[in-house]
Protein backbone atom coordinates (compact mmCIF):
# COMPACT_ATOMS: atom_id res chain seq x y z
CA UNK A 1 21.03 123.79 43.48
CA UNK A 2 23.56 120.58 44.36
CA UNK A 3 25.27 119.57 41.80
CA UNK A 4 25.79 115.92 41.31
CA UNK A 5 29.12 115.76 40.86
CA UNK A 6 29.62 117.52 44.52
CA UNK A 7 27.31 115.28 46.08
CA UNK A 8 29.86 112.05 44.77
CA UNK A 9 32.52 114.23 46.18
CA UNK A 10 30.45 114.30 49.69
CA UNK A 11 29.38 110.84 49.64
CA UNK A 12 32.97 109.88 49.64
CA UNK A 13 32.52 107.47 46.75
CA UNK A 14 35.17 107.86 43.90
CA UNK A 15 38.38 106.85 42.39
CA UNK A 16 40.78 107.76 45.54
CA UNK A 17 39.86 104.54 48.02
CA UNK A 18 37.00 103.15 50.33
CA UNK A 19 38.16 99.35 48.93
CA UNK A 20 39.04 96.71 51.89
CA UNK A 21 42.80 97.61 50.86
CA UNK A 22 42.48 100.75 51.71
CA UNK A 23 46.51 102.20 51.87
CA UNK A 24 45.70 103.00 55.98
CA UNK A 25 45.06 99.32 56.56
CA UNK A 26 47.93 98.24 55.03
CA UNK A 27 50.15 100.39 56.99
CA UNK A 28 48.46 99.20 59.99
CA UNK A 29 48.78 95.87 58.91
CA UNK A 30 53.11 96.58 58.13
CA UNK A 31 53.31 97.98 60.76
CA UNK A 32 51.95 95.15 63.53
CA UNK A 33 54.41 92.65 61.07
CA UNK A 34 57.14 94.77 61.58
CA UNK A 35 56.51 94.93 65.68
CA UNK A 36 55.88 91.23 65.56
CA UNK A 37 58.78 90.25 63.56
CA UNK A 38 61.22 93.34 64.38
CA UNK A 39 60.78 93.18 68.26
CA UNK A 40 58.23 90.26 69.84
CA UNK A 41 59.77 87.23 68.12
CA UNK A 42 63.24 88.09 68.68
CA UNK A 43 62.71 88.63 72.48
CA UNK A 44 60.35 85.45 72.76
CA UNK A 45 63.42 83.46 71.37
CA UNK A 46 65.59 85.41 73.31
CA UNK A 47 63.71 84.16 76.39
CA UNK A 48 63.41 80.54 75.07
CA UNK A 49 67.06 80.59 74.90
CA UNK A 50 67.55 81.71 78.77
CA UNK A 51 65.09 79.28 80.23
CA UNK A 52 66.86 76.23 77.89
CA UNK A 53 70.35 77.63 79.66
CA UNK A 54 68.69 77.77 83.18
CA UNK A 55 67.44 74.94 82.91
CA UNK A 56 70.45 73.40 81.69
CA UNK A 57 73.05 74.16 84.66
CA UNK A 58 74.68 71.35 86.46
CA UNK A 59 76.75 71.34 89.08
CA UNK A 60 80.19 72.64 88.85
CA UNK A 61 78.93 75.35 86.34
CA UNK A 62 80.89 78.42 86.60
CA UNK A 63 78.45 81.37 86.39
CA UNK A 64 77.85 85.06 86.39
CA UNK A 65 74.97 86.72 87.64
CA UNK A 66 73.10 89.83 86.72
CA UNK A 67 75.10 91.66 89.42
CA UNK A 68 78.57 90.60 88.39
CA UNK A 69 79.18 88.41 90.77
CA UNK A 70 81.15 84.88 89.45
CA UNK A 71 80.78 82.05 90.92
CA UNK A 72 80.83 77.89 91.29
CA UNK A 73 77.54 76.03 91.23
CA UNK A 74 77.69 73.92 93.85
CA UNK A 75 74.50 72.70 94.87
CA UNK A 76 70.75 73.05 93.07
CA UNK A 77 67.09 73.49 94.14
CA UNK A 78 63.93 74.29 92.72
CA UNK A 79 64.20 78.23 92.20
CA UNK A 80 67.32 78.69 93.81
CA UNK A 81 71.26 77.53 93.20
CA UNK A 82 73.96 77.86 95.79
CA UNK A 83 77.21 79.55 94.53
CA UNK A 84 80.75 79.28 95.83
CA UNK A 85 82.45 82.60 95.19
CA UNK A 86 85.42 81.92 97.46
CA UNK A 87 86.96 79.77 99.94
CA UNK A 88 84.57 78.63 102.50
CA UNK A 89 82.24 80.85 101.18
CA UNK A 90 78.52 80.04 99.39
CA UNK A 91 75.88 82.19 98.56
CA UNK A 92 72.64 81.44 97.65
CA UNK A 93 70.77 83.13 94.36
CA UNK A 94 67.41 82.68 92.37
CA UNK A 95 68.24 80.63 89.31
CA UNK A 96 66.35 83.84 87.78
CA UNK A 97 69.43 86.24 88.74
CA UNK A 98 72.27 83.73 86.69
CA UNK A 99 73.06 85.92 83.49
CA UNK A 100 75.20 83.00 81.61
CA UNK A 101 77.89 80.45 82.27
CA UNK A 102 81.40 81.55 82.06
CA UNK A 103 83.12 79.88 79.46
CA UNK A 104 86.68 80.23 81.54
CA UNK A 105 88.06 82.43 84.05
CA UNK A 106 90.48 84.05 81.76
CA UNK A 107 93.25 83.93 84.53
């Protein structure tokens, strides 16, 4: 009736896998290291790096935010940083919208 050999077969029992390192769960497990260390630890130090800037700026800091617009820090508060962009004129920005400090004007 059944031969033995095709109920091994059917039990899935054999030469070709079933261990704890099966080849699936190692490509599951390469392929959350590569997402970890291809994409999320970049970008976490990424962010590390903007918050240590942020938190960094003085007064006097020239600045460009995420708009383009370059300006003069001239005055600081909690979440927010007043910018002079002109002659008698100051504008007032989330410290969240400065992209980087300008390292000179280039004029």
């Amino acid at each position: 009736m059944f031969d033995p050999k095709t109920i091994f077969v059917m039990s899935g029992e054999g030469g070709t896998g079933g261990g704890f390192f099966d080849p699936m769960i190692i490509m599951i497990i390469a392929i959350f290291a590569f997402l970890f260390f291809g994409i999320m630890r970049p970008q976490s130090k990424q962010r590390k790096e903007r918050e240590a800037m942020i938190s960094a700026l003085k007064e006097g800091d020239d600045v460009q935010t995420i708009g383009g617009v370059y300006g003069s820090i001239t005055k600081i508060k909690q979440k927010t940083v007043y910018l002079r962009i002109s002659d008698k004129v100051e504008i007032e920005i989330l410290k969240s919208a400065i992209a980087g400090k300008q390292q000179g004007t280039g004029e």
